[in-house]
Protein backbone atom coordinates (compact mmCIF):
# COMPACT_ATOMS: atom_id res chain seq x y z
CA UNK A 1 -13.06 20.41 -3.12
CA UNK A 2 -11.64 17.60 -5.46
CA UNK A 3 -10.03 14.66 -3.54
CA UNK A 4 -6.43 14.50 -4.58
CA UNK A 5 -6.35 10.79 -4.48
CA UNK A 6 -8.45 7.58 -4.54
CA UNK A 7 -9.50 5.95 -1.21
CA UNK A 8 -9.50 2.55 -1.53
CA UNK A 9 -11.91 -0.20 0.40
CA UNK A 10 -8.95 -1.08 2.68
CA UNK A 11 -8.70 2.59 3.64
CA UNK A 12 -12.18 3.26 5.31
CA UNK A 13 -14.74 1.03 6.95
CA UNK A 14 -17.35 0.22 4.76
CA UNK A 15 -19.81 -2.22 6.52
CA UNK A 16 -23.56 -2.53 6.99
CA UNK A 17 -24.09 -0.79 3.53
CA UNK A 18 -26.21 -1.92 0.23
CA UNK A 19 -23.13 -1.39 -2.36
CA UNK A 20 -22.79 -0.89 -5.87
CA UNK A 21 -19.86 -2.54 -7.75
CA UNK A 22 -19.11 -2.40 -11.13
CA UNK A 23 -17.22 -5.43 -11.62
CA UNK A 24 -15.46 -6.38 -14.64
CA UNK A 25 -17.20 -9.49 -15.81
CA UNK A 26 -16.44 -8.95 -19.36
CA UNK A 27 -15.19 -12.67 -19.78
CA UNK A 28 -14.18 -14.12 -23.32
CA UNK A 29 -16.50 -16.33 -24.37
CA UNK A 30 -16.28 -19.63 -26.72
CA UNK A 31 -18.38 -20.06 -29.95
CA UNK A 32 -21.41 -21.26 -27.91
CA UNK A 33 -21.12 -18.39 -25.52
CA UNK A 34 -20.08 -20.90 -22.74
CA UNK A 35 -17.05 -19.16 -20.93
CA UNK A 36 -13.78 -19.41 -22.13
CA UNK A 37 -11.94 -18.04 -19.13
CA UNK A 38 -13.26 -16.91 -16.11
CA UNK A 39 -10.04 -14.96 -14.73
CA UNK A 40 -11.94 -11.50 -14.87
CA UNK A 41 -14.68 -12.88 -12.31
CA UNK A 42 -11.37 -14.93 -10.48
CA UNK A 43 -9.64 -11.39 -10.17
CA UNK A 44 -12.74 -9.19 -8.65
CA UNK A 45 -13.16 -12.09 -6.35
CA UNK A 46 -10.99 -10.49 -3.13
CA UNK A 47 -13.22 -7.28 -3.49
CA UNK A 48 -16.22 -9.63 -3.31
CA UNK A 49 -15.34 -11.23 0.02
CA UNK A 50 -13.94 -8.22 1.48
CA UNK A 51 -17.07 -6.45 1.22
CA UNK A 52 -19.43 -9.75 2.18
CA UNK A 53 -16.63 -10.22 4.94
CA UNK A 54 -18.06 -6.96 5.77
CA UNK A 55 -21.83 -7.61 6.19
CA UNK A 56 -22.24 -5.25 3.01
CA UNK A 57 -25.14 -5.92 0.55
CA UNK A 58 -23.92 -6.14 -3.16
CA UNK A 59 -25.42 -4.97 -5.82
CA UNK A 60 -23.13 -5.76 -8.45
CA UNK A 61 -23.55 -3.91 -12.25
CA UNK A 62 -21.26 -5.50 -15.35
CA UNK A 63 -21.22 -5.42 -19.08
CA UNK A 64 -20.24 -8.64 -21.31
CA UNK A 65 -18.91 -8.22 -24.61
CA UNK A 66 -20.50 -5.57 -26.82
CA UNK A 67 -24.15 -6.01 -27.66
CA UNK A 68 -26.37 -3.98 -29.98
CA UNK A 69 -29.36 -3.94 -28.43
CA UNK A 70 -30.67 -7.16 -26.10
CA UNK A 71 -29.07 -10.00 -26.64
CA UNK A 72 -29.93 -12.83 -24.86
CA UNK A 73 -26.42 -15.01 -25.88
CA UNK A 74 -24.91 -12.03 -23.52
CA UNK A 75 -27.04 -12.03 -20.72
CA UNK A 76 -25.27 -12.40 -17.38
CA UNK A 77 -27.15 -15.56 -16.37
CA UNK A 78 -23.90 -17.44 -17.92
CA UNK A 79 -21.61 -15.08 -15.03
CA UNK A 80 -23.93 -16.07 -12.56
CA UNK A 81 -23.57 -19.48 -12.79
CA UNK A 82 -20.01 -19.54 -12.32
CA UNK A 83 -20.37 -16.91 -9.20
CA UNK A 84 -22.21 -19.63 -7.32
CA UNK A 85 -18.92 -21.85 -7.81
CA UNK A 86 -16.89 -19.08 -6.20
CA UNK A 87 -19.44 -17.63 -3.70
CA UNK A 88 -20.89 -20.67 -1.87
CA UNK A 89 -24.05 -20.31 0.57
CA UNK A 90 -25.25 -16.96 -1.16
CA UNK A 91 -28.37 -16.75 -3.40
CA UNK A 92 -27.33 -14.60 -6.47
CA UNK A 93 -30.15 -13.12 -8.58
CA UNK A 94 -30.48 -11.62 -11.98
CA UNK A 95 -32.17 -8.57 -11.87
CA UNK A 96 -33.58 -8.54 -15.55
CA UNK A 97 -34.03 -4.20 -15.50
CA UNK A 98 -33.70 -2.39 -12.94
CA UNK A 99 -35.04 0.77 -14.07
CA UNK A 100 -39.13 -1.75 -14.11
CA UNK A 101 -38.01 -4.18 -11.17
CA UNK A 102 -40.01 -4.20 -8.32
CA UNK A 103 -38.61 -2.00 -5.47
CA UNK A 104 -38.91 -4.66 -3.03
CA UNK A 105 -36.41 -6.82 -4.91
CA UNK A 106 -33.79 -4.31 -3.38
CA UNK A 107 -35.48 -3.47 -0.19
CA UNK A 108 -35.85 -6.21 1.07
CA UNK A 109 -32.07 -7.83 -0.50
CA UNK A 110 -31.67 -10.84 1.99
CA UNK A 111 -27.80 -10.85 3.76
CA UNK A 112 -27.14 -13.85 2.28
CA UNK A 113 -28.27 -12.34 -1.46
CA UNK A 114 -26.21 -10.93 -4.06
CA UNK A 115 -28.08 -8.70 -7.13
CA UNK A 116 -26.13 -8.83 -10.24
CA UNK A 117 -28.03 -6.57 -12.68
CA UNK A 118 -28.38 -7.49 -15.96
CA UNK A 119 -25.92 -6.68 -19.22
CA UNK A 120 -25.43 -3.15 -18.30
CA UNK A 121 -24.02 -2.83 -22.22
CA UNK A 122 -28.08 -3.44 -22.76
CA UNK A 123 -29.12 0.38 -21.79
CA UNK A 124 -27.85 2.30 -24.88
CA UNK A 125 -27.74 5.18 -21.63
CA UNK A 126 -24.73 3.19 -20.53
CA UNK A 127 -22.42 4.09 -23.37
CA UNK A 128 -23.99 7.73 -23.44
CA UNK A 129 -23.18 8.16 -19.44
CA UNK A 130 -26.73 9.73 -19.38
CA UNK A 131 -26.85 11.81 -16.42
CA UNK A 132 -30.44 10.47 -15.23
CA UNK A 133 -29.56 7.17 -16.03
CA UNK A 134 -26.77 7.26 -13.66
CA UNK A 135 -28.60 8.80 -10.97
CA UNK A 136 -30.84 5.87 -11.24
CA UNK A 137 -28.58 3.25 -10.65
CA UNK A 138 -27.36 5.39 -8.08
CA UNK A 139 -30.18 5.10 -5.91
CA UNK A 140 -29.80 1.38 -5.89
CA UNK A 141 -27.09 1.65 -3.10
CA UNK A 142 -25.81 3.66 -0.38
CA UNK A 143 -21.70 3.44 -1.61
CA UNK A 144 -20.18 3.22 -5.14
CA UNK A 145 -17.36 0.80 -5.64
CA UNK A 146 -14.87 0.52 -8.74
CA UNK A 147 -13.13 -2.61 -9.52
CA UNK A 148 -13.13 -2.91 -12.92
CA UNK A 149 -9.64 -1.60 -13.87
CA UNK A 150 -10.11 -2.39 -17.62
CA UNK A 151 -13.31 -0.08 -17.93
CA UNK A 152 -11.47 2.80 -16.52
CA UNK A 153 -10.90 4.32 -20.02
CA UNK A 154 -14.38 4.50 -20.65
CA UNK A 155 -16.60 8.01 -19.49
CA UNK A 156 -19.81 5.52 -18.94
CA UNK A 157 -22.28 5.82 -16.62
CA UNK A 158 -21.49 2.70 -14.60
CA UNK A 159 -17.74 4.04 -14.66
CA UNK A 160 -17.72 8.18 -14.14
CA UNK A 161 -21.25 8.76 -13.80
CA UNK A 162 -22.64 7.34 -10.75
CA UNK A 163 -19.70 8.90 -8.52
CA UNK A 164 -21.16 12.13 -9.04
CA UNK A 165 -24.22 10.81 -6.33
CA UNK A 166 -22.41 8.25 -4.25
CA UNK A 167 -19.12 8.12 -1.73
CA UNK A 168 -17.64 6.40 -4.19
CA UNK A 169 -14.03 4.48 -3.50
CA UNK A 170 -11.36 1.90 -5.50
CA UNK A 171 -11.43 -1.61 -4.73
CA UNK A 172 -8.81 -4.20 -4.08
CA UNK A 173 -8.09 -4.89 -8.17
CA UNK A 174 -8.22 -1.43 -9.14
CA UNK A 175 -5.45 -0.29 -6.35
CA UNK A 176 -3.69 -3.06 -7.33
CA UNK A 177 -3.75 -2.34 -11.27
CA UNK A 178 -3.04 1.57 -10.46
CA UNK A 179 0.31 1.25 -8.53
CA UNK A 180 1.57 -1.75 -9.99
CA UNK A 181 1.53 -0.06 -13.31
CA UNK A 182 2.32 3.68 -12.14
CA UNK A 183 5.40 2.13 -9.92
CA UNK A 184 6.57 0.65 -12.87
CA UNK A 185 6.43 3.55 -15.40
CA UNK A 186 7.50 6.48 -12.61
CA UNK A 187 10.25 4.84 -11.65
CA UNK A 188 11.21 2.21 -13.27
CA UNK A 189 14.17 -0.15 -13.04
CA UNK A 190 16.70 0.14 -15.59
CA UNK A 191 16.92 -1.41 -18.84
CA UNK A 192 12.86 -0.14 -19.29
CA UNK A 193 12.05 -2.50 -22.15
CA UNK A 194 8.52 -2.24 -23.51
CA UNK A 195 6.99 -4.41 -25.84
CA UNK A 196 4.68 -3.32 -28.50
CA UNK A 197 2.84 -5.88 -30.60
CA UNK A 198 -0.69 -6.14 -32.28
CA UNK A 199 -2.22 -5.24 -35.69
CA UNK A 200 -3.28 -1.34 -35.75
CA UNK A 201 -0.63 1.72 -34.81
CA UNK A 202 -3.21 3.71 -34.57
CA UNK A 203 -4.17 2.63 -30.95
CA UNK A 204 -0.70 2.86 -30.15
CA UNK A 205 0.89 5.64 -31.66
CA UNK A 206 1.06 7.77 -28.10
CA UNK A 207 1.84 4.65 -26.45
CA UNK A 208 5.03 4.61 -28.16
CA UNK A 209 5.57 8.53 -28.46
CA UNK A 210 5.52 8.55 -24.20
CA UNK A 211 7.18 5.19 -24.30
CA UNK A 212 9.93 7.08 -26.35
CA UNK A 213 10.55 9.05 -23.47
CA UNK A 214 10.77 6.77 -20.16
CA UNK A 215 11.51 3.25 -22.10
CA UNK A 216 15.09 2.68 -22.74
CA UNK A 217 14.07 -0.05 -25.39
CA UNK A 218 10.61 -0.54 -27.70
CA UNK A 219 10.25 -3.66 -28.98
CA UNK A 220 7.94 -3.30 -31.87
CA UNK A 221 6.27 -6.47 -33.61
CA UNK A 222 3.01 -7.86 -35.02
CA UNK A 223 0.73 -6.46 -37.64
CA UNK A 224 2.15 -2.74 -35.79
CA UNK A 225 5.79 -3.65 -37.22
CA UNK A 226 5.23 -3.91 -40.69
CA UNK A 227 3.69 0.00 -40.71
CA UNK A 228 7.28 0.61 -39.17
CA UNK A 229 9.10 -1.50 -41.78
CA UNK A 230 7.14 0.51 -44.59
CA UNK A 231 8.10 3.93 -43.40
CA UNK A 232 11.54 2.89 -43.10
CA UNK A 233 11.46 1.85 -46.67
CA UNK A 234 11.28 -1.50 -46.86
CA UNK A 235 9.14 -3.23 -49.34
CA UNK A 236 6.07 -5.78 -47.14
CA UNK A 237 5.03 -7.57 -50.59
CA UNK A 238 1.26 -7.91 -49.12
CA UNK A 239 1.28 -7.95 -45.16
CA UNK A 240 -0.85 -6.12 -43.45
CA UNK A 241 0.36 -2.48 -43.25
CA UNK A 242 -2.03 1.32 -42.52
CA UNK A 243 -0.21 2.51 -45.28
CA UNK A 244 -2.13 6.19 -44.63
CA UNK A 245 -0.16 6.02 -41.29
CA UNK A 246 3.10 5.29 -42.54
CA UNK A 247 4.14 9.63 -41.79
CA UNK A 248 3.10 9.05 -38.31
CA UNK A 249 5.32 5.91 -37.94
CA UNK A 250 8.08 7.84 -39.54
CA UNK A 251 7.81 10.93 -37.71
CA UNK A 252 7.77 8.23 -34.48
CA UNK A 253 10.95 6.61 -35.80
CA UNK A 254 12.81 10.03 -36.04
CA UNK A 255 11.41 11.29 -32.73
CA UNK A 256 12.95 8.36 -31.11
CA UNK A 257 15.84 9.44 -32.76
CA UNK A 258 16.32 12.35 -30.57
CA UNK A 259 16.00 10.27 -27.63
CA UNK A 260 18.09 7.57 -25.61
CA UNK A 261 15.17 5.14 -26.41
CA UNK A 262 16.11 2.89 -29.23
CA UNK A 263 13.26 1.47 -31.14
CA UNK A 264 13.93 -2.25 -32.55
CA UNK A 265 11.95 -3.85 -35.30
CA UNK A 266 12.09 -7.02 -37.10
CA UNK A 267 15.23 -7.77 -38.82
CA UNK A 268 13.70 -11.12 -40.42
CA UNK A 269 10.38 -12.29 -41.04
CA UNK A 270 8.12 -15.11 -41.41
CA UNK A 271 6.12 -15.14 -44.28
CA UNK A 272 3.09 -17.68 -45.33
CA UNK A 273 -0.43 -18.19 -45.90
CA UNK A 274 -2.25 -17.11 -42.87
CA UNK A 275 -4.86 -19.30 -43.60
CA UNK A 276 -2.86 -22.42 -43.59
CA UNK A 277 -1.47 -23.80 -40.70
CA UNK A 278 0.39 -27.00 -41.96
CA UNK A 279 3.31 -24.98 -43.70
CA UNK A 280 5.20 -23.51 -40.75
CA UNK A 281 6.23 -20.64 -43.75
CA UNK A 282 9.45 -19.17 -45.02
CA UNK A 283 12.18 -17.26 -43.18
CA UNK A 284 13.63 -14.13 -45.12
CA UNK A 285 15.32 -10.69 -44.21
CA UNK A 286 12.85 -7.75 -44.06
CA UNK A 287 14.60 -6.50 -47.10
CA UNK A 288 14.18 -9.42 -49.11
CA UNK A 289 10.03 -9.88 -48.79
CA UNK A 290 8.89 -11.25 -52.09
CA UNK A 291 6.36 -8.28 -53.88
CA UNK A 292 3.44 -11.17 -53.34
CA UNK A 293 4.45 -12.49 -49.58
CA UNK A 294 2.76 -11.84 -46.32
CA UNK A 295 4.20 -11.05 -43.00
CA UNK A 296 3.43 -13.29 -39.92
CA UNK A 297 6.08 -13.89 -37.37
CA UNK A 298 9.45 -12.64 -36.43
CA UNK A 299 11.95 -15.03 -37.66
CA UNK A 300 14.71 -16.61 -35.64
CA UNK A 301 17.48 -13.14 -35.56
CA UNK A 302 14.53 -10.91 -34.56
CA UNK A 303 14.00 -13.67 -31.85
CA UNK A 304 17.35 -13.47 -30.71
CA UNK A 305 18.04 -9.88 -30.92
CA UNK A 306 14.63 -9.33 -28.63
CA UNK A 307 15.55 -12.14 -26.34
CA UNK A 308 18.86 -10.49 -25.31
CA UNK A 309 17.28 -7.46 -24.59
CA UNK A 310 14.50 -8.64 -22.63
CA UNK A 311 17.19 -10.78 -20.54
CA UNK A 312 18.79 -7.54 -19.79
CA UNK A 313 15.79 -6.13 -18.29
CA UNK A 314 14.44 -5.27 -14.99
CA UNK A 315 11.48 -3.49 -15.75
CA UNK A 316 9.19 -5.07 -19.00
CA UNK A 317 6.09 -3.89 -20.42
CA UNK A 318 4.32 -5.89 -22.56
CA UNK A 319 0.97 -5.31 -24.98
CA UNK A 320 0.12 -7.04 -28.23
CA UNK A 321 0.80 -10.38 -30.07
CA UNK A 322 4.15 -10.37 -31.98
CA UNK A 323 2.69 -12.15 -35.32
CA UNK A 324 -0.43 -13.70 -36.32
CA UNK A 325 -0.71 -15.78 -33.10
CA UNK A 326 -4.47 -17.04 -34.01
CA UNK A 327 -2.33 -19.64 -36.82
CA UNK A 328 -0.32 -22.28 -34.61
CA UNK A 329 2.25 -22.12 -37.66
CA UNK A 330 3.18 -18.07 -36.60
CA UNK A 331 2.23 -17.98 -32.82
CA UNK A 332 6.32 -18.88 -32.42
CA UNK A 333 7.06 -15.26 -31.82
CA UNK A 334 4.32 -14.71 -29.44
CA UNK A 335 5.33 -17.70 -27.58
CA UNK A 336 9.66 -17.03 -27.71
CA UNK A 337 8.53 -13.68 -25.91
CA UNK A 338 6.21 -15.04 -23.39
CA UNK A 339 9.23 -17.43 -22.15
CA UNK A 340 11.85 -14.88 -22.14
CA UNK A 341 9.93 -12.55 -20.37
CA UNK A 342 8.85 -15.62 -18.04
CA UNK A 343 12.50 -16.66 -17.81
CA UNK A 344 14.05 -13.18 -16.33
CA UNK A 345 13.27 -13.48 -12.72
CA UNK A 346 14.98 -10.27 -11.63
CA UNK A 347 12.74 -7.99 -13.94
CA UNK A 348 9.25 -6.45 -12.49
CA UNK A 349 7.35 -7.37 -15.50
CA UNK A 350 3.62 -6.53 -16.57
CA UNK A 351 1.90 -7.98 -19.58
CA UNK A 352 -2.18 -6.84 -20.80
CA UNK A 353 -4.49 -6.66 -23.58
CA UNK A 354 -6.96 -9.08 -24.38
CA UNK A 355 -5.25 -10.17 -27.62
CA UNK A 356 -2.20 -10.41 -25.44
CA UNK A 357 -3.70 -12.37 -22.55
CA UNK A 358 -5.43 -15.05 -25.15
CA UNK A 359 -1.93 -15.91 -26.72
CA UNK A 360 -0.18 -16.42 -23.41
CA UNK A 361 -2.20 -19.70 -22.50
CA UNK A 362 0.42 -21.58 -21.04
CA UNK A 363 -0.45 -21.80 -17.12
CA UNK A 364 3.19 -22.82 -15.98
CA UNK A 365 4.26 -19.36 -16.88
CA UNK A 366 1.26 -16.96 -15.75
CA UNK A 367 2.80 -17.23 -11.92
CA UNK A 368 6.36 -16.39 -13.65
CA UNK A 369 4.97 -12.97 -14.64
CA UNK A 370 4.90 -10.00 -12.17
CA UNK A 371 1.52 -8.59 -13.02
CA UNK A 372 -1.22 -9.86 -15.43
CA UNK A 373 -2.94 -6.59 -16.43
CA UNK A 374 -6.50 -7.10 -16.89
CA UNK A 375 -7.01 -3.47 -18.81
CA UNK A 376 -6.13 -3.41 -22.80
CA UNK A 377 -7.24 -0.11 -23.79
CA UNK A 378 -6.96 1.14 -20.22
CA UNK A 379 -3.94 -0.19 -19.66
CA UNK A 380 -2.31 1.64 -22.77
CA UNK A 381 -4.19 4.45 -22.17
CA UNK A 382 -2.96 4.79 -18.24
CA UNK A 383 0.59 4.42 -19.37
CA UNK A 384 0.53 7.52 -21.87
CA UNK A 385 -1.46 9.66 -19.70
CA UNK A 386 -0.95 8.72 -15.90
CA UNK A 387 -4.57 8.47 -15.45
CA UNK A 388 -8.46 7.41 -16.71
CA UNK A 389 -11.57 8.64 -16.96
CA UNK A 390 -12.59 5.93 -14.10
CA UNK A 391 -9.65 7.22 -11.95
CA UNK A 392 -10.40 10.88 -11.96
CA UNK A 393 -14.32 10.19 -11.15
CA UNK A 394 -13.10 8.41 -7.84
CA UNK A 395 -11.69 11.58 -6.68
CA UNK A 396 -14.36 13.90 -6.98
């Protein structure tokens, strides 16, 4: 019979055992494939120690970025080198393939050895959660551990498929990601003010439709707002706007209609040349855009109209930039939300999304915010349907 519910590491004894964990090492990289930021290895780092702590052979299995094929800029080897600052006194080894590595490798895994195997994103199998691939890694390890929160959206073998052979259990990351984020959207604290930013509403048209019914505000900005702006019938001159979804945003707007939630969009923009950074741009109301302009920021009465409501708060969500935050000249919207979300202490407040997480890069702040999600898709995906792929495989 189907488990009900996860059991998490620091709900059962597991000691003594050769472990599988998929980590989340997916780490953003710099142009020379050097890491950028290493808080994705930082944040499976308690699940680490807790099972070392525990005598426990790892075995740990990871992808990095998205590689066709084998890549050698995305090997692991970069990963491991920053594990040895965070592990000290363990040897840890890249296993190259372990479908052709000798079986002595794992048999005889020292204590004092950790296996990370290589690019799991290598094995096309991965993606296809191939049923005898998954087996395979399976019989690498006694127990199956998931702590990789922001893969949970993905049916992959390393994710769902290697539950189906193992006693498989959450670790410390994953509990924490699950009922940080359910707390929050179950019962939240009233005002419920969710922020919705980024370029495509594709990916986040049923955020917003289940957001419509729990939120008591939706903050909408970004690439995402000027879809909005269209289907309300504003002209957008030449920002970037999925004019073929412009029905859906419509239909979202009068949905929201019938609902207590109030959906707020930009009531002035920034508008520039997003490829020039010197001219900060021009402010202008969303129903004066010039036929030739582009959309990049809020302006300064979208910023205070948002910044009241997030004061207001006590329970914020938070995914996507609020204009083109990759130009320094229209990151100023990004940035006014990051401090007023920073700046309410009395709200529980959750931000995620890689796009999301690379904006906020002040580090006086990040200890201001209640939880730093490290899921994107997952994170989005969790909040419309109350649960993942990744999730339901622990409870089988």
């Amino acid at each position: 019979m189907p488990k009900s519910k996860i059991t998490y590491l620091d709900e059962i004894d597991v000691k003594n055992k050769r472990v599988l964990l998929r980590a989340d090492f997916d780490v953003s990289l710099n142009p020379n494939y050097s890491i950028a930021d290493d808080a994705r290895i930082r944040n499976n780092l308690p699940t680490i120690n807790y099972l070392l702590k525990k005598k426990n052979k790892l075995i740990c299995v990871a992808k990095l970025d998205r590689p066709k094929g084998r890549d050698p800029k995305l090997s692991l080897k970069v990963v491991i080198a920053r594990l040895h600052q965070y592990i000290p006194g363990y040897k840890i080894k890249l296993v190259k393939d372990f479908l052709t590595e000798d079986e002595k490798t794992f048999a005889n895994q020292d204590a004092k050895e950790i296996l990370v195997l290589e690019n799991i994103r290598f094995y096309p199998e991965e993606k296809q959660n191939n049923p005898v691939f998954a087996k395979k890694l399976s019989r690498l390890a006694d127990v199956y551990v998931n702590d990789a929160f922001a893969m949970c959206h993905r049916s992959e073998a390393s994710v769902t498929g290697v539950s189906k052979y193992l006693p498989a259990y959450g670790g410390l990351l994953l509990k924490k990601e699950i009922e940080t984020i359910a707390r929050a959207i179950k019962k939240p604290k009233k005002p419920f003010v969710a922020i919705v930013g980024g370029a495509k509403i594709e990916t986040k048209i049923n955020l917003i439709s289940k957001l419509t019914e729990i939120a008591d505000y939706v903050l909408v900005g970004g690439g995402l707002a000027n879809t909005f702006l269209c289907a309300h019938g504003y002209e957008i001159g030449k920002s970037y706007c999925e004019y073929e979804k412009v029905a859906k945003a419509r239909r979202l707007l009068f949905l929201a209609a019938q609902t207590k939630t109030a959906i707020i969009l930009p009531l002035d923009v920034v508008i520039g040349d997003p490829d020039n950074s010197e001219n900060g741009g021009k402010v202008v109301k969303v129903s004066q855009i010039p036929k030739g302009a582009v959309a990049l920021d809020i302006g300064p009465e979208t910023k205070a109209k948002f910044g009241s409501i997030i004061a207001k708060a006590k329970t914020i969500i938070w995914n996507g930039p609020i204009g083109y935050f990759e130009n320094t000249a229209f990151r100023r919207g990004t940035d006014f939300t990051y401090y007023a979300i920073a700046e309410n202490r009395d709200a529980v407040s959750i931000v995620g999304g890689g796009d999301t997480l690379s904006a906020i890069s002040k580090e006086e702040y990040l200890d201001k915010i209640t939880h730093i999600s490290t899921g994107g898709g997952a994170m989005l995906e969790f909040i419309e349907k109350g649960t993942l792929p990744g999730i339901e495989a622990l409870k089988k």
